[in-house]
Each structure stands twice: as C-alpha cells, then as structure tokens.
C-alpha atoms as a PDB file:
ATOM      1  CA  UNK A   1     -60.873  49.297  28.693  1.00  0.00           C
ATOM      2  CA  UNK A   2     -60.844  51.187  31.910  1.00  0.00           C
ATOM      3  CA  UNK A   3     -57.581  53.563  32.511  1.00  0.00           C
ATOM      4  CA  UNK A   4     -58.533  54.012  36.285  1.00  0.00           C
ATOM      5  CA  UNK A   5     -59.827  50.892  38.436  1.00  0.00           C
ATOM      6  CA  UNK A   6     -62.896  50.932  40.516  1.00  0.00           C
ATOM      7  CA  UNK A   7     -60.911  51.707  43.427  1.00  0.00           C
ATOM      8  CA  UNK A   8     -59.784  55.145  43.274  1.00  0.00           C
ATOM      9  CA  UNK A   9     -59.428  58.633  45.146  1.00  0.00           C
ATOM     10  CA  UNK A  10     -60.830  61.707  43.438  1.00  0.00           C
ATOM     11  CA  UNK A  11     -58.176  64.554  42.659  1.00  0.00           C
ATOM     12  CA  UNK A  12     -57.741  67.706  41.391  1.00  0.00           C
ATOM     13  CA  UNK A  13     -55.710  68.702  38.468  1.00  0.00           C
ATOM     14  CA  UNK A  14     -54.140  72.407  37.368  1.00  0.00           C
ATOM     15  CA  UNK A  15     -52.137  73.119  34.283  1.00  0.00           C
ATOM     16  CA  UNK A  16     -50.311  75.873  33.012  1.00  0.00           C
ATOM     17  CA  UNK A  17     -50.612  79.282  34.012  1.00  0.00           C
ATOM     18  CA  UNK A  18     -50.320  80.443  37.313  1.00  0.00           C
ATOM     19  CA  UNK A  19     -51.371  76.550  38.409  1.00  0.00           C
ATOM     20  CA  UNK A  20     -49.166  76.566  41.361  1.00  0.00           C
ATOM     21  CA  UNK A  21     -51.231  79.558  42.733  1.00  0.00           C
ATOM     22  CA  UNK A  22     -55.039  78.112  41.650  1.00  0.00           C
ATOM     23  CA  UNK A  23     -54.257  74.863  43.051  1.00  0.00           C
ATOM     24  CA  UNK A  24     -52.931  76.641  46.247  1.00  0.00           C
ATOM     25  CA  UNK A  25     -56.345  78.345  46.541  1.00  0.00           C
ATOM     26  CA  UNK A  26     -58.267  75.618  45.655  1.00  0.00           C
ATOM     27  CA  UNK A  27     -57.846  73.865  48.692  1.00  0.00           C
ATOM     28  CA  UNK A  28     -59.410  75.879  50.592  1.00  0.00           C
ATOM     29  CA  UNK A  29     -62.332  75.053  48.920  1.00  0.00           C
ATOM     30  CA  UNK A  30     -61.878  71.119  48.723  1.00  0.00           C
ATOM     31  CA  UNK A  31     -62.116  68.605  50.937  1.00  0.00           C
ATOM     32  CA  UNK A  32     -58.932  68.433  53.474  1.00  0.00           C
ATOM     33  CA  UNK A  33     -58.269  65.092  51.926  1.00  0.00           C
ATOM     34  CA  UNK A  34     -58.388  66.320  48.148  1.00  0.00           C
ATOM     35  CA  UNK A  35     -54.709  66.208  46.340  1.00  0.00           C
ATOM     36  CA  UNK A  36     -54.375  69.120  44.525  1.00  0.00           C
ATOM     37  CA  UNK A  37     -51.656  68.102  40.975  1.00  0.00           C
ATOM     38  CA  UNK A  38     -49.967  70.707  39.349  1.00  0.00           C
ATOM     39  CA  UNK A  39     -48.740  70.519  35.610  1.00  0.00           C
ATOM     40  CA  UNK A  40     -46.382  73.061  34.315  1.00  0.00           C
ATOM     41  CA  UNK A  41     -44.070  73.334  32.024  1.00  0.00           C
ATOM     42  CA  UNK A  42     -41.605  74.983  34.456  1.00  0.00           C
ATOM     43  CA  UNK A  43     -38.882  73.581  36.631  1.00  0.00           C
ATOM     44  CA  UNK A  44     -39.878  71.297  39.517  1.00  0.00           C
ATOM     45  CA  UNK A  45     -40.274  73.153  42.853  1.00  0.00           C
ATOM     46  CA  UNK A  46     -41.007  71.770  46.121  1.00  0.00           C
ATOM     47  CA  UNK A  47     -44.774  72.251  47.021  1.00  0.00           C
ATOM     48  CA  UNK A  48     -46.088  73.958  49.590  1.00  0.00           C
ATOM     49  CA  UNK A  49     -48.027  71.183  51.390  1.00  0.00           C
ATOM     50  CA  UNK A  50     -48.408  67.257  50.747  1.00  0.00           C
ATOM     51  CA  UNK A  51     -51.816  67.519  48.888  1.00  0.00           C
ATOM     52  CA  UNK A  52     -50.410  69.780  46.239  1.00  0.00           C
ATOM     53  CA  UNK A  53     -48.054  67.645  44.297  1.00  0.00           C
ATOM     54  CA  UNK A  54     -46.252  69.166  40.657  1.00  0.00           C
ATOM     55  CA  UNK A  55     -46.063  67.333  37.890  1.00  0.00           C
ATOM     56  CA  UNK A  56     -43.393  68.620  34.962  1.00  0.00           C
ATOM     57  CA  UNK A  57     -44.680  68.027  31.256  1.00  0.00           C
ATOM     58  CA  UNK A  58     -44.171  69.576  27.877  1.00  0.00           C
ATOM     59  CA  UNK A  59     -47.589  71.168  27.552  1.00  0.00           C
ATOM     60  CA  UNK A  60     -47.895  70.973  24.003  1.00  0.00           C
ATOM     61  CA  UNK A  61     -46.421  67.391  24.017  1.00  0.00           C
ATOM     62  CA  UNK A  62     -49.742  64.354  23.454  1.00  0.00           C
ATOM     63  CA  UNK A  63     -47.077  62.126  24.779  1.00  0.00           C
ATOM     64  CA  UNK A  64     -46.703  63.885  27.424  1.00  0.00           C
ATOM     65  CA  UNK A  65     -50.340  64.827  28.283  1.00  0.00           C
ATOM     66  CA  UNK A  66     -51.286  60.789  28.252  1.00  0.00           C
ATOM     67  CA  UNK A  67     -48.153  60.708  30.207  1.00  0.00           C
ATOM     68  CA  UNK A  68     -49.344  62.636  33.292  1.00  0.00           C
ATOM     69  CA  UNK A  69     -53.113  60.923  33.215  1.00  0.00           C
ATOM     70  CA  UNK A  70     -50.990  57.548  32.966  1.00  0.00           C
ATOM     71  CA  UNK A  71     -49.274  58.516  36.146  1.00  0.00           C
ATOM     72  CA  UNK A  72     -52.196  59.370  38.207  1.00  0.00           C
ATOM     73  CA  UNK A  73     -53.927  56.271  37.345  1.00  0.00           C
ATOM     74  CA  UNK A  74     -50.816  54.590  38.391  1.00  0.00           C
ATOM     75  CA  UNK A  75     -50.909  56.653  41.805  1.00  0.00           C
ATOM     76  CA  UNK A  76     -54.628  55.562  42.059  1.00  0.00           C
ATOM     77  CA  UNK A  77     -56.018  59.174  41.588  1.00  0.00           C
ATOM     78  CA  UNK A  78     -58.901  59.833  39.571  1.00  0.00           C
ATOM     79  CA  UNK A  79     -59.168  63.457  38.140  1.00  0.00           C
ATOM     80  CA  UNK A  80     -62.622  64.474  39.071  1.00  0.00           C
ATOM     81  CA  UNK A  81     -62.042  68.469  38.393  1.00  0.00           C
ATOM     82  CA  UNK A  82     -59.336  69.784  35.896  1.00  0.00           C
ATOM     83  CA  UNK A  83     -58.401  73.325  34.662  1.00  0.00           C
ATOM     84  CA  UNK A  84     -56.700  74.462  32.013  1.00  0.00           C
ATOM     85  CA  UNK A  85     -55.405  78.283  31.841  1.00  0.00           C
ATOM     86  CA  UNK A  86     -53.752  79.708  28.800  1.00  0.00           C
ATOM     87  CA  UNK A  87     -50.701  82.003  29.178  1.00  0.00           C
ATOM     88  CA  UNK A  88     -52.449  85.237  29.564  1.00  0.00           C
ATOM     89  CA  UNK A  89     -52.330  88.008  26.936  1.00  0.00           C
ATOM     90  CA  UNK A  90     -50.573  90.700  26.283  1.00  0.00           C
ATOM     91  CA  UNK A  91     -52.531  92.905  29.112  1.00  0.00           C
ATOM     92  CA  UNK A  92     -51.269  90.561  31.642  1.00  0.00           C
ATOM     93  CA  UNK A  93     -48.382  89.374  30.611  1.00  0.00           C
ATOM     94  CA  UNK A  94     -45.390  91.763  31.195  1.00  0.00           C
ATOM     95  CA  UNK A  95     -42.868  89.239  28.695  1.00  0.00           C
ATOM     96  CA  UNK A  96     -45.083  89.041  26.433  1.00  0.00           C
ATOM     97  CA  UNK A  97     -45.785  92.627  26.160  1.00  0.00           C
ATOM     98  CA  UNK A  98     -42.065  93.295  25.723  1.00  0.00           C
ATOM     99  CA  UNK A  99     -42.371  91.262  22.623  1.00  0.00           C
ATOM    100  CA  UNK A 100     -45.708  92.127  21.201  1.00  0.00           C
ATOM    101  CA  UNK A 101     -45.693  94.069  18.046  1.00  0.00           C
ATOM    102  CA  UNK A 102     -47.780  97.148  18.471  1.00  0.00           C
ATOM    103  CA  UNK A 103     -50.257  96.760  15.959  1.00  0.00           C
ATOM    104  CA  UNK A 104     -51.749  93.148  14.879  1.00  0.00           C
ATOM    105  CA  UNK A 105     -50.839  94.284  11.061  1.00  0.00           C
ATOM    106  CA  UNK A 106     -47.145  94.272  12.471  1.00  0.00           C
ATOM    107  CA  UNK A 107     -47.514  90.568  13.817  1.00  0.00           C
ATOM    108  CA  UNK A 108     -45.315  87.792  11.931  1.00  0.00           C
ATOM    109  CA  UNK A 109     -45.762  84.642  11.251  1.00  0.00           C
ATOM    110  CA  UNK A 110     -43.588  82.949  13.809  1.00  0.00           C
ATOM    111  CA  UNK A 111     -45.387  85.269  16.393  1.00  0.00           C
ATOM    112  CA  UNK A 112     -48.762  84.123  15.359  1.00  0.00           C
ATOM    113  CA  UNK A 113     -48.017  80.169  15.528  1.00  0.00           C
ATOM    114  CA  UNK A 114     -46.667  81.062  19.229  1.00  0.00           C
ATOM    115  CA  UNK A 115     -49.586  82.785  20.045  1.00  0.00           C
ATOM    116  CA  UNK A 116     -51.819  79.626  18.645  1.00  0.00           C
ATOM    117  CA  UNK A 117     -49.743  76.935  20.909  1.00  0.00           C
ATOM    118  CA  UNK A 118     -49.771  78.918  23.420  1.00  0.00           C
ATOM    119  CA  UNK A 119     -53.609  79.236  23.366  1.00  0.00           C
ATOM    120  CA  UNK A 120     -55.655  76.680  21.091  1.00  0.00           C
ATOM    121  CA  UNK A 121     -53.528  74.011  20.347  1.00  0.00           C
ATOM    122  CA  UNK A 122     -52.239  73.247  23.762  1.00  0.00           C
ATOM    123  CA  UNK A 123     -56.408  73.812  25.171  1.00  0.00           C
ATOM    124  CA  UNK A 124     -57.128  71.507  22.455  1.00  0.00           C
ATOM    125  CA  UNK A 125     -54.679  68.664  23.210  1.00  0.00           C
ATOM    126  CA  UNK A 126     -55.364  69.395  27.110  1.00  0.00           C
ATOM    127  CA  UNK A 127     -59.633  68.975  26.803  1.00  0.00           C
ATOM    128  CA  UNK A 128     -59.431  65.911  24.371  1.00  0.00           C
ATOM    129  CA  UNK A 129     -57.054  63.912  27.095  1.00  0.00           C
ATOM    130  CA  UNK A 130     -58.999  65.282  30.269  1.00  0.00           C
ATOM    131  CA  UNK A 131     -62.534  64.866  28.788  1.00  0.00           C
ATOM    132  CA  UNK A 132     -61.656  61.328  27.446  1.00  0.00           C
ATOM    133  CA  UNK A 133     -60.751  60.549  31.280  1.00  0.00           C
ATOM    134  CA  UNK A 134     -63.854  62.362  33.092  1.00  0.00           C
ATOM    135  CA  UNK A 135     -66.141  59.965  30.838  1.00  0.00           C
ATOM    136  CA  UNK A 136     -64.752  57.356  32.972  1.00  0.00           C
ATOM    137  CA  UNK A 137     -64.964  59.676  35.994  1.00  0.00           C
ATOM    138  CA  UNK A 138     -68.822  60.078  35.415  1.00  0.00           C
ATOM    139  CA  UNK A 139     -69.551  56.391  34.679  1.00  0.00           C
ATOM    140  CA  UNK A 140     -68.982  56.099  38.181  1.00  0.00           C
ATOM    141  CA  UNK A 141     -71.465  58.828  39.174  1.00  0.00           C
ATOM    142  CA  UNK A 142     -69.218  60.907  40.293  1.00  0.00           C
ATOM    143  CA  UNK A 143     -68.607  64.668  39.617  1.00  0.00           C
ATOM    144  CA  UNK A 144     -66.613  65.126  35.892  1.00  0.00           C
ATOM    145  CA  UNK A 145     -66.173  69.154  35.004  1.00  0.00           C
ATOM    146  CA  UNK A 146     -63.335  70.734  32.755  1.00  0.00           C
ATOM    147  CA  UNK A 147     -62.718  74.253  32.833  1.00  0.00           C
ATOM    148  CA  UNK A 148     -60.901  76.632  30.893  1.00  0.00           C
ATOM    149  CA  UNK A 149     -59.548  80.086  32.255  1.00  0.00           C
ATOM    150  CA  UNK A 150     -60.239  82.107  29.438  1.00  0.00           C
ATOM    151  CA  UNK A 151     -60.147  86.071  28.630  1.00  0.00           C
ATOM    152  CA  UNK A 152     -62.887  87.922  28.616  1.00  0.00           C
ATOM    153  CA  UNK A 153     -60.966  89.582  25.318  1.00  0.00           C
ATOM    154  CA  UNK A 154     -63.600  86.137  23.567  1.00  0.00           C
ATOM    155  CA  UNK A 155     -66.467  88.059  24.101  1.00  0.00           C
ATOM    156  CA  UNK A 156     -65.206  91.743  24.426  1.00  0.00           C
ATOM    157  CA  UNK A 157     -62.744  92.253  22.127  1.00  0.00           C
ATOM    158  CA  UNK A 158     -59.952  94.925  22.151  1.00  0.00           C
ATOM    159  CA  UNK A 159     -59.133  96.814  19.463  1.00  0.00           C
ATOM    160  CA  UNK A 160     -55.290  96.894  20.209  1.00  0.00           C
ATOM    161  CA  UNK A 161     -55.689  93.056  20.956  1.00  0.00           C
ATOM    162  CA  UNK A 162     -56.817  91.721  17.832  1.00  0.00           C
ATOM    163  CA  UNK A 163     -54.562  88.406  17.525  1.00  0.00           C
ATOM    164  CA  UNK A 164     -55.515  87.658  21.007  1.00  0.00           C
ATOM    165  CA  UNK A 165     -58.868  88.707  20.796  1.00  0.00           C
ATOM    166  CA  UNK A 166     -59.636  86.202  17.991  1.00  0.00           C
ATOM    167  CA  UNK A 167     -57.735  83.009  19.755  1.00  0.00           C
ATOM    168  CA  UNK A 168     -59.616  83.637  22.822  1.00  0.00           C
ATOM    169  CA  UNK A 169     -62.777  83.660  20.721  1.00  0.00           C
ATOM    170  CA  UNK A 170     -61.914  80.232  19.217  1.00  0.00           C
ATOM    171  CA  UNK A 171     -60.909  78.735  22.613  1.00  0.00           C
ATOM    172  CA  UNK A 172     -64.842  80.042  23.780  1.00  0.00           C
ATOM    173  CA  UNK A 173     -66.185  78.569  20.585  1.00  0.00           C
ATOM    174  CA  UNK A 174     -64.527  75.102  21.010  1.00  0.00           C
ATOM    175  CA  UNK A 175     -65.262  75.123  24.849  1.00  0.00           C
ATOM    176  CA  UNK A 176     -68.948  75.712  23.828  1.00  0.00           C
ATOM    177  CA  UNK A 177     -68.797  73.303  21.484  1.00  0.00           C
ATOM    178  CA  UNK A 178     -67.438  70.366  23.484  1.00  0.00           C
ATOM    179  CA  UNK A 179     -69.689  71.425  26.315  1.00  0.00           C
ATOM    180  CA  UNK A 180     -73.191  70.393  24.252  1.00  0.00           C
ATOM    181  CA  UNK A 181     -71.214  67.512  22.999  1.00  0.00           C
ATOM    182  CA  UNK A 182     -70.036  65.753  26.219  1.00  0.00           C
ATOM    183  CA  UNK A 183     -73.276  67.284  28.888  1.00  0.00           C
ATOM    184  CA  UNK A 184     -75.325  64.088  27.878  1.00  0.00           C
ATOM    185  CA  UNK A 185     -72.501  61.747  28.980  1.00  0.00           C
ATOM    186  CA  UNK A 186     -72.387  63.855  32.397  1.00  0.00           C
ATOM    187  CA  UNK A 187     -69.512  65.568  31.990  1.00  0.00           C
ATOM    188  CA  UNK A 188     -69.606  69.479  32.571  1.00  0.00           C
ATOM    189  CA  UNK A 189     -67.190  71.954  30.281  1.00  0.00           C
ATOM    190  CA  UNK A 190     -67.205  75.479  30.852  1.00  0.00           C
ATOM    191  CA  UNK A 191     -65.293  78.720  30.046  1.00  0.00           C
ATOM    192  CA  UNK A 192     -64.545  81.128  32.297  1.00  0.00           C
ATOM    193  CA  UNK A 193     -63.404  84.168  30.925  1.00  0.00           C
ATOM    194  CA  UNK A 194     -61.378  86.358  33.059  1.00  0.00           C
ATOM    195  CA  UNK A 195     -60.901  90.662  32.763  1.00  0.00           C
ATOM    196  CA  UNK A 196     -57.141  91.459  32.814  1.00  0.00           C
ATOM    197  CA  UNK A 197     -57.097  92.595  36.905  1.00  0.00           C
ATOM    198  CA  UNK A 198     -59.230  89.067  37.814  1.00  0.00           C
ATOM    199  CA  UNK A 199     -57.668  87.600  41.443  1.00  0.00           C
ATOM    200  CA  UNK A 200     -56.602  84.024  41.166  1.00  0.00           C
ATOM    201  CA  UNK A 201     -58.840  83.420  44.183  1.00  0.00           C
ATOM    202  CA  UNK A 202     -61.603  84.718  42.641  1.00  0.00           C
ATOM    203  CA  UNK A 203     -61.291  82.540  40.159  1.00  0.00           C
ATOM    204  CA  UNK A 204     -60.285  79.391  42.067  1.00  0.00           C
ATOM    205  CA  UNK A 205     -63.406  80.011  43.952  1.00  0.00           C
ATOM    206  CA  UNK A 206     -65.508  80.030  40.798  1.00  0.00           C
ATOM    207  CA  UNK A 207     -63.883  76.599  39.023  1.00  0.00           C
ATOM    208  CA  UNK A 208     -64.575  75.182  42.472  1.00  0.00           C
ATOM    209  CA  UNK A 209     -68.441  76.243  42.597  1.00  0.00           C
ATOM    210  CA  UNK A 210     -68.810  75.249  39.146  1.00  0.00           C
ATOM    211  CA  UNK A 211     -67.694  72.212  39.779  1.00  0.00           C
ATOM    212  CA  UNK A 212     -70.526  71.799  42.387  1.00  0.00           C
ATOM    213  CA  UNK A 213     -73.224  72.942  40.681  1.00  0.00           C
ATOM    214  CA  UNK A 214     -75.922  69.679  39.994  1.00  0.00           C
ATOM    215  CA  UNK A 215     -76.074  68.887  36.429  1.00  0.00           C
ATOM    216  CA  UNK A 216     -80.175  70.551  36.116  1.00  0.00           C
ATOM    217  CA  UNK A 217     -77.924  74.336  36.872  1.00  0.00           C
ATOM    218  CA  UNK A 218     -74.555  73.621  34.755  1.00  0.00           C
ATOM    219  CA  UNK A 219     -72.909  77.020  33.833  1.00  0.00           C
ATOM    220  CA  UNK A 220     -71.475  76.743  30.399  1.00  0.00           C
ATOM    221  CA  UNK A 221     -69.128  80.274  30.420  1.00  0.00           C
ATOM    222  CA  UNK A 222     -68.850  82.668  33.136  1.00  0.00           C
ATOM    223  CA  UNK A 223     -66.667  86.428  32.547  1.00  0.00           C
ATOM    224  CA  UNK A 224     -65.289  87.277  35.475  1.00  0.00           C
ATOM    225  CA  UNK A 225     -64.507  91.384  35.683  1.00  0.00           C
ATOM    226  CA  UNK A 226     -62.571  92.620  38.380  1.00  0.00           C
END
C-alpha cells in the first residue's frame, strides 16, 4: 500500500545539521513553489519564509522518523529530494572539540557510542525511511535522490581524527552500498563528502544539481574541498 496518494506536491526535506541554513539556500535553486521541511532535533523556531517549514523530531527515534514522513503524506507533500548531514567532526565542531579526547587511544566507550549515533546509526535509520518513500516517489516517474553530507575525513583520513575518520568511512561505504542497490528502482543515493572550510551554499548548490542530473550521468560521491 501506497503512503502518499496520486495527488501530491513534490517537496524538499533537510535534517540535522545546519538544515535550517541548506534548506535556506536551497531555494534558490528550486522552483518558487517548492516547500523546503526542516527536521532538527532543536527547539522550534519560526522560519524565515512560508516554503521553509521545521519539523521537531528525535533524530535517532524510528518512531519518530516514520512520524515526520507520516506527516507530510498527511500535508499532501511528497519528498522528492532529501538530505541528511551528520553533526560535523571534531574540525568543525567547536563543542565537540571541547570534549574530544586528544588522541583516539584516549577515547571511551561512552564517547565512541556518541560518536556512532551521531553519525551511522542516525544516517542509517534516516536512508532506510527516506529511500523506502522515494521508491514510491519514482514509481511515479518523478525525480527520487538521497544525499548524505559527508566528510571528506571517508576518503582522506586524518591522523589526529581517527574515530571520525573511520565512521565517516562506514557512512561512504553504506551510501555506496545502498546506491547500487536502489539505482535500478530509479532512485539516486549519493555521498557528498565535504573538507572542514566547505560553504553551506556550496554544498546546497551541489545536492540540488545532483538531484538534476538524468539517471544515464548519476554521481554516486562527490568531495567537496574548499
């Protein structure tokens, strides 16, 4: 059975990191009738224009991940483009630098499992919903991509970044892996994986020209430097 009906309006969905300011730059790039939804797990703020619209949900929560999917079917919005972004590491991340041990030998066991929600898990709760609902989204021929913003720390590791360096890696890996898996039903994953200076418009620009590309070109993993 169908979650969306027939009858539906394409949209745009953000989540996590810095998802107030992709979505923000994203519509400059979409069509002026495009809503633009934005799921964090931060307090509700008032958004900046009608078509950008935030939605509050425990990121690591299933529950809560059908939840928000529920509710746009409910609102008669069909994701058509979603992107996930990880909380950044610890190059980027001033509060998590102030509680980073300073060598990965140092790291404890509570740290690591943070680390791995923060990262992994929570990509690999967000891509199983998402993907489940662009199936539906490319049944009826229309334009189905999920992308990740990454760290370039997957491919180019850092020798003071070691935890980071290897959960980054495994995001690429299962990104990679879901994108052979779901390109015959249409549906275009990709990772994108961003140097520590990266502009969010830069990258908004990118997810949004991605999401263009016809399915004979798909790009599969992009690093952006700065």
């Amino acid at each position: 059975m169908r979650m969306f009906p027939n009858k539906t309006t394409g949209c745009v969905l953000v989540i996590g990191w810095q998802a107030d300011a992709i979505a923000a730059l994203l519509t400059e790039h979409t069509p002026a009738n495009t809503t633009h939804y934005i799921v964090t797990d931060q307090p509700k703020r008032l958004a900046r224009a009608t078509h950008l619209q935030h939605i509050h949900a425990d990121l690591n929560d299933l529950d809560d991940i059908k939840a928000v999917f529920t509710q746009l079917a409910k609102r008669g919005q069909h994701p058509e483009l979603v992107i996930f972004q990880a909380r950044p590491a610890a190059q980027t991340s001033a509060e998590y630098v102030s509680n980073a041990p300073a060598e990965s030998v140092s790291y404890e066991m509570a740290q690591l499992e943070q680390r791995w929600q923060q990262t992994g898990f929570r990509l690999f709760l967000w891509a199983q919903a998402a993907i489940a609902v662009l199936q539906d989204t490319a049944k009826q021929r229309r334009p189905a991509t999920f992308v990740t913003l990454g760290a370039d720390l997957a491919s180019q590791p850092d020798a003071s970044l070691a935890v980071d360096s290897g959960l980054y890696a495994g995001m690429r890996a299962l990104m990679q892996s879901l994108a052979r898996e779901f390109q015959p039903q249409s549906v275009h994953v990709a990772y994108v994986g961003l140097a520590a200076q990266s502009s969010s418009a830069a990258a908004a620009q990118l997810c949004w020209q991605l999401h263009q590309q016809p399915r004979s070109a798909w790009t599969h993993e992009v690093v952006l430097v700065s």
